[in-house]
Protein backbone atom coordinates (compact mmCIF):
# COMPACT_ATOMS: atom_id res chain seq x y z
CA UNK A 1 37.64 -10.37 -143.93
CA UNK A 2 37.05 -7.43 -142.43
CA UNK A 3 32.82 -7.73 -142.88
CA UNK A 4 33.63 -11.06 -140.96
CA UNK A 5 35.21 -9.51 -138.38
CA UNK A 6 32.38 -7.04 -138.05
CA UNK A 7 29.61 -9.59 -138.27
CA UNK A 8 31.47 -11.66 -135.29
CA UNK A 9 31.51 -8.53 -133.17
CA UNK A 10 28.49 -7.92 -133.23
CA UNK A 11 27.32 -11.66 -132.70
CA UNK A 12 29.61 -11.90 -129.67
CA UNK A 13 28.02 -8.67 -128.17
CA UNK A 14 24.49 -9.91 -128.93
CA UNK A 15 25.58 -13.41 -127.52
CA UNK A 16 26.72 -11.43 -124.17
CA UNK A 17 24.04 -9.08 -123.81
CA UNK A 18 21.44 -12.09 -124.11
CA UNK A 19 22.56 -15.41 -123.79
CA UNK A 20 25.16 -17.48 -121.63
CA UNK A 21 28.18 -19.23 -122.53
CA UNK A 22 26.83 -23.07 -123.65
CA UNK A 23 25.55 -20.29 -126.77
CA UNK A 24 29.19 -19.10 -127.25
CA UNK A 25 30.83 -22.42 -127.39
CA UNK A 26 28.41 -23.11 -130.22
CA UNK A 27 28.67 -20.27 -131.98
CA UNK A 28 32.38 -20.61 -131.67
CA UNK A 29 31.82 -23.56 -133.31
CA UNK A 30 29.79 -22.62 -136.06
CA UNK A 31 32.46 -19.91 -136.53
CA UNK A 32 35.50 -22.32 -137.27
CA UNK A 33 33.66 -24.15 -139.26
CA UNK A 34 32.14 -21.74 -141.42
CA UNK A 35 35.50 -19.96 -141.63
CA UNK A 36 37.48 -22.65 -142.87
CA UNK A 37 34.54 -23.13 -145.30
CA UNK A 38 34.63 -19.95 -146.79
CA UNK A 39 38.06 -18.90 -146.53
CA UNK A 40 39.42 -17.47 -149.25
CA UNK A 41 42.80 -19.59 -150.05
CA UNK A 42 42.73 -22.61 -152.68
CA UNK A 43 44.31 -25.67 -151.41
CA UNK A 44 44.73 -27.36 -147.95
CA UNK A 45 45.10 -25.15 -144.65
CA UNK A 46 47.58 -23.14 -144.50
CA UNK A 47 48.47 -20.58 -141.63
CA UNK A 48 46.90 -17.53 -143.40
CA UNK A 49 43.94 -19.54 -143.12
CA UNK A 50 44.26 -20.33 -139.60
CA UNK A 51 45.12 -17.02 -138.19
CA UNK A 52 42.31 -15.59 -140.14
CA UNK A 53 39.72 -18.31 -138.03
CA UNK A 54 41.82 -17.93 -135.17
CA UNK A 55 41.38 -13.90 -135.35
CA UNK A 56 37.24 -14.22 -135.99
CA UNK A 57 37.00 -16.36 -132.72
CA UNK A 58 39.18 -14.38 -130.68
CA UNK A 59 36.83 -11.19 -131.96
CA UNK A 60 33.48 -12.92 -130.94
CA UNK A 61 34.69 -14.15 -127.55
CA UNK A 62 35.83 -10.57 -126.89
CA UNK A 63 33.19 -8.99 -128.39
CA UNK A 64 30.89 -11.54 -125.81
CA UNK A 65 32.98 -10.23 -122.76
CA UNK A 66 31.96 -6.60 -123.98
CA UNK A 67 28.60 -7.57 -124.02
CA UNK A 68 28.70 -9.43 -120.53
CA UNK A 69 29.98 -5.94 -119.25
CA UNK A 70 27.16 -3.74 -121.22
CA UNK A 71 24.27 -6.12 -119.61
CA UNK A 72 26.03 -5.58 -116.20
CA UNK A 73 26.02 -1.98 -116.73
CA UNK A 74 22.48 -2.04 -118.25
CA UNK A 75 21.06 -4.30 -114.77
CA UNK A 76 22.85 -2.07 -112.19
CA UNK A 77 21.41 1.11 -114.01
CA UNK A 78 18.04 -0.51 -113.94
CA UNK A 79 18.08 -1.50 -110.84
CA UNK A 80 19.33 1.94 -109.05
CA UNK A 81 16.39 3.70 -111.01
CA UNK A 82 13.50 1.28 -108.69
């Protein structure tokens, strides 16, 4: 879980630093659906399962907002040095 967690941090700040949101819906997307793929309880949903998908897609979209905010950062820099 805690690779996961990792992995979607680092795709939400990726996401933020390059792409727009239509990109973060679908990798939201792909997120849920991979997590309730892999996750790693036998047997129908339960909550463990759900809080665990609900924590990865919480961690990318903030993860996304902390990459919207290093891009802003990286633009005004870039722009004060011309």
């Amino acid at each position: 879980m805690l690779w996961g967690l990792v992995a979607a941090g680092v795709i939400g700040i990726l996401l933020g630093f390059r792409v727009r949101a239509p990109a973060l819906i679908v990798a939201t997307a792909v997120v849920v659906v991979a997590g309730a793929v892999v996750g790693d309880t036998d047997g129908w949903f339960d909550r463990y399962r759900l809080l665990s998908i609900l924590l990865l897609v919480v961690t990318l979209q903030c993860a996304y907002l902390v990459g919207l905010f290093v891009r802003l950062i990286w633009r005004r820099a870039v722009t004060r040095e011309r």
